[in-house]
N, C-alpha and C. Protein backbone atom coordinates (compact mmCIF):
# COMPACT_ATOMS: atom_id res chain seq x y z
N UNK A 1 -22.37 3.84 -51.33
CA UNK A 1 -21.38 4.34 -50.41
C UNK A 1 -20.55 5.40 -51.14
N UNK A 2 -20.25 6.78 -50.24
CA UNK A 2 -19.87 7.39 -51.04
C UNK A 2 -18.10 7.41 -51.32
N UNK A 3 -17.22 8.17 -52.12
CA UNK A 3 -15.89 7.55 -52.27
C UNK A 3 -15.36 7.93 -50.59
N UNK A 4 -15.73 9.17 -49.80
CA UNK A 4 -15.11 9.21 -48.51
C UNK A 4 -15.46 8.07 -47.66
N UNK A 5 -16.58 7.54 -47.98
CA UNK A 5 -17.15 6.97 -46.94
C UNK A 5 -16.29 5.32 -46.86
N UNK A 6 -16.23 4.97 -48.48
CA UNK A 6 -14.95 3.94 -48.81
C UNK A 6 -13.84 4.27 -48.12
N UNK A 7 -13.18 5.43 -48.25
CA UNK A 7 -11.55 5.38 -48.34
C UNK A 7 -11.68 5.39 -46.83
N UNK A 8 -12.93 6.18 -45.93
CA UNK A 8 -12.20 5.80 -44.46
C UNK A 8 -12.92 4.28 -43.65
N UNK A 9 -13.49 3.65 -44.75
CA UNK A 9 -13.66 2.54 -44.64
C UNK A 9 -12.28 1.61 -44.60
N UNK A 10 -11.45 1.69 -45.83
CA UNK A 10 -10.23 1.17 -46.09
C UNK A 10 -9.39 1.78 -44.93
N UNK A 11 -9.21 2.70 -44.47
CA UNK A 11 -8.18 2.89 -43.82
C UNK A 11 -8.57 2.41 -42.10
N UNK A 12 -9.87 2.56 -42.04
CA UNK A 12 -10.34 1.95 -41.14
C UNK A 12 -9.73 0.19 -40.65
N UNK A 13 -9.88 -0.45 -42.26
CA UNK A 13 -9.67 -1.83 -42.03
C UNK A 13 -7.56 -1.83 -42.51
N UNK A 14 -7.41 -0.89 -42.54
CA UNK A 14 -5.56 -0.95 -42.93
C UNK A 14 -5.34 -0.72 -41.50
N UNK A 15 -5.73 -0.15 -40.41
CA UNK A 15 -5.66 0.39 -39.12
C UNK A 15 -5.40 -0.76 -38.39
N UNK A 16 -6.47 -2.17 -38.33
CA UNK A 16 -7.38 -3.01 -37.77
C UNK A 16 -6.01 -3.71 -38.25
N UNK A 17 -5.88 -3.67 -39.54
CA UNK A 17 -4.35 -4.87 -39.60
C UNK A 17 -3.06 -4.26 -38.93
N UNK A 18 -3.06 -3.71 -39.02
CA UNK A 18 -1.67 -3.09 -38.40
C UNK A 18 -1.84 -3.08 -36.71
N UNK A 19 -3.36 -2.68 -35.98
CA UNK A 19 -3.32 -3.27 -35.26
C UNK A 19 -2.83 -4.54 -34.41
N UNK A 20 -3.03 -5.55 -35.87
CA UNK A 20 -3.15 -7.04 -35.61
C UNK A 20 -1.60 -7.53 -35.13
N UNK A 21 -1.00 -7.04 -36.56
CA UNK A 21 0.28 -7.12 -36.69
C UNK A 21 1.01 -6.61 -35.59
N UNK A 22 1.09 -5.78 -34.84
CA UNK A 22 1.68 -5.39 -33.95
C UNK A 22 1.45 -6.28 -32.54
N UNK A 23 0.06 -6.74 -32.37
CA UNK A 23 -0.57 -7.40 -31.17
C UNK A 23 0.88 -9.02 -31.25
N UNK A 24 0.49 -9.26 -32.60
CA UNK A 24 1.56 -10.78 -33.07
C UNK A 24 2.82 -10.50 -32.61
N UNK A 25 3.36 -9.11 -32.83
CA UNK A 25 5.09 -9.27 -32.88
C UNK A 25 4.82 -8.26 -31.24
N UNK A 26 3.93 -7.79 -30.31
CA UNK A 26 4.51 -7.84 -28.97
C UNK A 26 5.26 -8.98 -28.24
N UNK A 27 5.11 -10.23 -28.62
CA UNK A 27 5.00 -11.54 -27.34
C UNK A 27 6.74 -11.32 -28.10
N UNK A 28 6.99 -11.31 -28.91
CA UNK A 28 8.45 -11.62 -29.78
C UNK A 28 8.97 -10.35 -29.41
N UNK A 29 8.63 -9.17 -28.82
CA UNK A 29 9.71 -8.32 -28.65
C UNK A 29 9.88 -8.16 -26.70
N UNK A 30 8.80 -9.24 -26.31
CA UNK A 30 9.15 -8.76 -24.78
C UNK A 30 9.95 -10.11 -24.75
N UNK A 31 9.75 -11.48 -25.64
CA UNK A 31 11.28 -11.87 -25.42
C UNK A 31 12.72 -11.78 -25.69
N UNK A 32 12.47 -11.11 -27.02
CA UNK A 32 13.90 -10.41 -27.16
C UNK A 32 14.38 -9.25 -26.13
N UNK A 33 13.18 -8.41 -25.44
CA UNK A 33 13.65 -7.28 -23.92
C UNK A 33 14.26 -8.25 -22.65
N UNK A 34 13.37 -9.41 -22.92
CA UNK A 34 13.86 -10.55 -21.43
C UNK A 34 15.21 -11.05 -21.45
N UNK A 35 15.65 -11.58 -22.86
CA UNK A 35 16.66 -12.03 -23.22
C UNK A 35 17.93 -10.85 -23.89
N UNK A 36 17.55 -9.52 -23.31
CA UNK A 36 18.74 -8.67 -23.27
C UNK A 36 18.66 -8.34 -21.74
N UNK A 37 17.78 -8.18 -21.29
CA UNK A 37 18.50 -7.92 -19.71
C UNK A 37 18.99 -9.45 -18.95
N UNK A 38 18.13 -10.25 -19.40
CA UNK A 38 19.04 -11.58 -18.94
C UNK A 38 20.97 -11.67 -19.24
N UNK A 39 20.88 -11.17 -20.54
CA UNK A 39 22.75 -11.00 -21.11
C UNK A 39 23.30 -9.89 -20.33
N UNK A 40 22.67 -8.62 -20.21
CA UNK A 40 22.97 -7.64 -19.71
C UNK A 40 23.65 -8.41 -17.99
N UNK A 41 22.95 -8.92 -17.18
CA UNK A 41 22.91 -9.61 -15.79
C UNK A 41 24.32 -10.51 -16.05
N UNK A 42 24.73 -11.27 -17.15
CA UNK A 42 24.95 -12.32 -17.45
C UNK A 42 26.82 -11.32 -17.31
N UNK A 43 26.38 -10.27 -18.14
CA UNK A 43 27.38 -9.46 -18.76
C UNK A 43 28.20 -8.83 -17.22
N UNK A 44 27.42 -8.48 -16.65
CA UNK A 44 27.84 -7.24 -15.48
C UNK A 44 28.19 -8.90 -14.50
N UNK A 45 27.84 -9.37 -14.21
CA UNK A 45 28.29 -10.46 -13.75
C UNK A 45 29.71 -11.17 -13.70
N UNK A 46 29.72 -11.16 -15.05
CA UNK A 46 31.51 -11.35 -15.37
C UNK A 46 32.79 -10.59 -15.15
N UNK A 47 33.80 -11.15 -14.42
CA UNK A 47 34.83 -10.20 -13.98
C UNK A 47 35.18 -9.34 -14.82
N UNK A 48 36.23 -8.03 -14.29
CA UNK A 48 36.06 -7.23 -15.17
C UNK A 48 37.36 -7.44 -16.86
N UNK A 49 37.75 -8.47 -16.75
CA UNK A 49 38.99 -8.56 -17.76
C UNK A 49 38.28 -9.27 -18.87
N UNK A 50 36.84 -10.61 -18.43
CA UNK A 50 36.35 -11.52 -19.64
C UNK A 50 35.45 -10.48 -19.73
N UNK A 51 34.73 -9.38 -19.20
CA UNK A 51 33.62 -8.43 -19.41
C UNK A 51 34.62 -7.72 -20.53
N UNK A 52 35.36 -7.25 -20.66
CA UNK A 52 36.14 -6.24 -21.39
C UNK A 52 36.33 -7.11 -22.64
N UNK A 53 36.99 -8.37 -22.79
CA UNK A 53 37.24 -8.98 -23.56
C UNK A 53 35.90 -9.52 -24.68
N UNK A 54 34.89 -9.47 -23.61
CA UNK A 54 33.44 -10.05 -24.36
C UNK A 54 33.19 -9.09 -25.03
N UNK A 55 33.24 -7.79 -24.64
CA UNK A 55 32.68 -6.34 -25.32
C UNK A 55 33.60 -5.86 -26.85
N UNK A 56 34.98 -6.37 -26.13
CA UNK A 56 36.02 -5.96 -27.56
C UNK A 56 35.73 -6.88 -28.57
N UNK A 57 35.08 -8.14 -28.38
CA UNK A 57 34.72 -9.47 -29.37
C UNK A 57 33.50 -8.70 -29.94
N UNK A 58 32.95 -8.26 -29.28
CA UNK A 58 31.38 -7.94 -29.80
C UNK A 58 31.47 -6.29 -30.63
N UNK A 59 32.14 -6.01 -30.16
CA UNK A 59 32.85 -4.59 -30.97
C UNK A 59 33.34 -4.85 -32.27
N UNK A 60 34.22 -6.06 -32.31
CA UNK A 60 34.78 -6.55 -33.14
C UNK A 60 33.90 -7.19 -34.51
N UNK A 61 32.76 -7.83 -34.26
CA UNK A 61 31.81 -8.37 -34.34
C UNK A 61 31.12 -7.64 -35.31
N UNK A 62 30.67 -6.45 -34.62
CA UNK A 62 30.13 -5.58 -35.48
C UNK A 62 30.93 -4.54 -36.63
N UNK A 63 31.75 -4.75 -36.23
CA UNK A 63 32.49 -3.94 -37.23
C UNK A 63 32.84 -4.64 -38.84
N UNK A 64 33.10 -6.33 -38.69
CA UNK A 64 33.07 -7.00 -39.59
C UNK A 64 31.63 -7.07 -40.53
N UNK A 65 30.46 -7.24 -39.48
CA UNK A 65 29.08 -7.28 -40.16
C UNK A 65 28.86 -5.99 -40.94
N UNK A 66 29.15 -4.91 -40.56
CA UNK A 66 29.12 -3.53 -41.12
C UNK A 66 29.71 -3.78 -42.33
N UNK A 67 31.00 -4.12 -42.44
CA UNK A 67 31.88 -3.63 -43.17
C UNK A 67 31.48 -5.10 -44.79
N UNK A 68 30.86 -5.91 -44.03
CA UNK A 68 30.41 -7.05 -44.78
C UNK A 68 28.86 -6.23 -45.81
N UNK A 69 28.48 -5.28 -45.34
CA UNK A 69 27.28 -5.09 -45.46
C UNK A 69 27.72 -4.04 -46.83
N UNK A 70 28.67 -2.97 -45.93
CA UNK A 70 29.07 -2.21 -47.40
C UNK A 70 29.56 -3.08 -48.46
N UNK A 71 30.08 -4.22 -48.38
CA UNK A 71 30.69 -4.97 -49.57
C UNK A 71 29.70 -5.19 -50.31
N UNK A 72 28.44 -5.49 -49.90
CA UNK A 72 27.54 -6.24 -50.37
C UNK A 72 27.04 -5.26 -51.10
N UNK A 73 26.43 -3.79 -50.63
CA UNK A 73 26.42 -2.49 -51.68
C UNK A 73 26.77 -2.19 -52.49
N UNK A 74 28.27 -1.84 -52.28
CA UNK A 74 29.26 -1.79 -53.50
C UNK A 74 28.98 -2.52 -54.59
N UNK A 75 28.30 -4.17 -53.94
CA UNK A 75 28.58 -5.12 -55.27
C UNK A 75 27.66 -4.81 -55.80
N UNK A 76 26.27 -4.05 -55.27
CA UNK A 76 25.14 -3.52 -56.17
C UNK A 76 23.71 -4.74 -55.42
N UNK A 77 23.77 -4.79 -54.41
CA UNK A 77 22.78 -5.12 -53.25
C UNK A 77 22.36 -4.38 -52.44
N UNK A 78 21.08 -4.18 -52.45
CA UNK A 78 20.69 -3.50 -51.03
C UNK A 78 20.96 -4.19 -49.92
N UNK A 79 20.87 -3.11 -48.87
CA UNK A 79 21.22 -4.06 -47.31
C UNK A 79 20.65 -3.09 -46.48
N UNK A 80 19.32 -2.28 -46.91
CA UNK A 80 18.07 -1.59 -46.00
C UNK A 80 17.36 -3.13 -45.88
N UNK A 81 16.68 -2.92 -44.75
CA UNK A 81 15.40 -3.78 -44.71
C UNK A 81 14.28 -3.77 -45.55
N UNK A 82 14.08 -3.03 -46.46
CA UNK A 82 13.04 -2.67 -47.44
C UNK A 82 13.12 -3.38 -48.55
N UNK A 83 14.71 -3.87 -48.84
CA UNK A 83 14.75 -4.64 -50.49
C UNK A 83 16.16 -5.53 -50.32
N UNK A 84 16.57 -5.84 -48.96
CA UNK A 84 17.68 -6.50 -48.48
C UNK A 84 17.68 -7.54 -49.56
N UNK A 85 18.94 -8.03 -50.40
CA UNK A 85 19.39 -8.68 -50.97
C UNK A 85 18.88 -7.89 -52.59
N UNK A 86 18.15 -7.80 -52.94
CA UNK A 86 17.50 -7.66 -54.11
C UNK A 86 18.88 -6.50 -54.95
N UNK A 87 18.87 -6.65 -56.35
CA UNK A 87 19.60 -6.13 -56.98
C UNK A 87 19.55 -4.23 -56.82
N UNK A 88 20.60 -3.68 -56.85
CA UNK A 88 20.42 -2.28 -57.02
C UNK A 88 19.52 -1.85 -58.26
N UNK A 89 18.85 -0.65 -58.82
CA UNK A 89 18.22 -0.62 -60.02
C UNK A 89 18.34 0.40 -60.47
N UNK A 90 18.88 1.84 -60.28
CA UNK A 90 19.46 2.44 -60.73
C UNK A 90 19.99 3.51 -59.34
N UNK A 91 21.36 3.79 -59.63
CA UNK A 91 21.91 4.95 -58.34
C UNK A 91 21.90 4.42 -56.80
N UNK A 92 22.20 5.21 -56.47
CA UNK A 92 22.10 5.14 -54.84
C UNK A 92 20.79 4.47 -54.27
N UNK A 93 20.46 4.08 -52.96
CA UNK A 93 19.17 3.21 -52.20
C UNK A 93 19.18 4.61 -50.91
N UNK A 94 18.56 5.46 -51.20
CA UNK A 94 18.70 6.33 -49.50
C UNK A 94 18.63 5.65 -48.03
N UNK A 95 18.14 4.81 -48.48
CA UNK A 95 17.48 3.79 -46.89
C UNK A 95 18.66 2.96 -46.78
N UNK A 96 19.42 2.69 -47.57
CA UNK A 96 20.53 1.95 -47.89
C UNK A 96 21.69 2.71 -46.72
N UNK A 97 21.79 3.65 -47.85
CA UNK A 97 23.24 4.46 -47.24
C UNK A 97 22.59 5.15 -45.87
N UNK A 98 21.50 5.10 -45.31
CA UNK A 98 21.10 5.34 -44.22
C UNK A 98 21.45 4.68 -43.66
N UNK A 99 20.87 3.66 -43.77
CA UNK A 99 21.37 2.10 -42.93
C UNK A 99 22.78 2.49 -42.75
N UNK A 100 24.04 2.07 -43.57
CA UNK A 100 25.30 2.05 -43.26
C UNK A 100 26.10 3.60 -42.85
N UNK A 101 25.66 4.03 -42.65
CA UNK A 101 25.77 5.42 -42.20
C UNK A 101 25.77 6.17 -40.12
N UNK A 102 24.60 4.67 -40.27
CA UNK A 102 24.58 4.76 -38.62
C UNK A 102 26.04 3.90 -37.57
N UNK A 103 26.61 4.49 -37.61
CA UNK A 103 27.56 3.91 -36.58
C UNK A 103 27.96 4.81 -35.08
């Protein structure tokens, strides 16, 4: 076999997994879509003073997790999804300060 005939062999079968992988985590993301328009229904539903109040909690909410997340940086933790928890190893994480960057 020649080396092309390998490498689009391999990518052939890297394709086939990632395929796979994706087929597994559909059923888990159409219940996490079911179970946001279910809240969404749940949300618009509620008068408008506990609707306001639910949103300022959840505003609130996130602003602590954020701000929990830079602490955790600072202390020399990542908090990208790529190396979440794991020690810093030298300088900045780009995926890092990406992450906390989105607000």
């Amino acid at each position: 076999m020649s080396q092309l005939s390998q490498a689009l062999t391999e990518v052939e079968e890297k394709l086939n997994s990632l395929i796979e992988e994706v087929q597994r985590l559909l059923p888990y993301v159409k219940s996490l879509e079911d179970e946001n328009a279910r809240l969404k229904r749940e949300l618009c539903a509620l008068p408008e003073k506990e609707r306001s109040r639910v949103i300022a909690n959840a505003e609130h909410l996130q602003g602590v997790a954020h701000d929990n997340l830079e602490r955790l940086y600072r202390e020399g933790f990542h908090v990208c999804h790529l190396h979440f928890g794991q020690p810093l190893e030298e300088g900045d994480c780009l995926f890092c300060m990406g992450f906390l960057r989105k607000d």
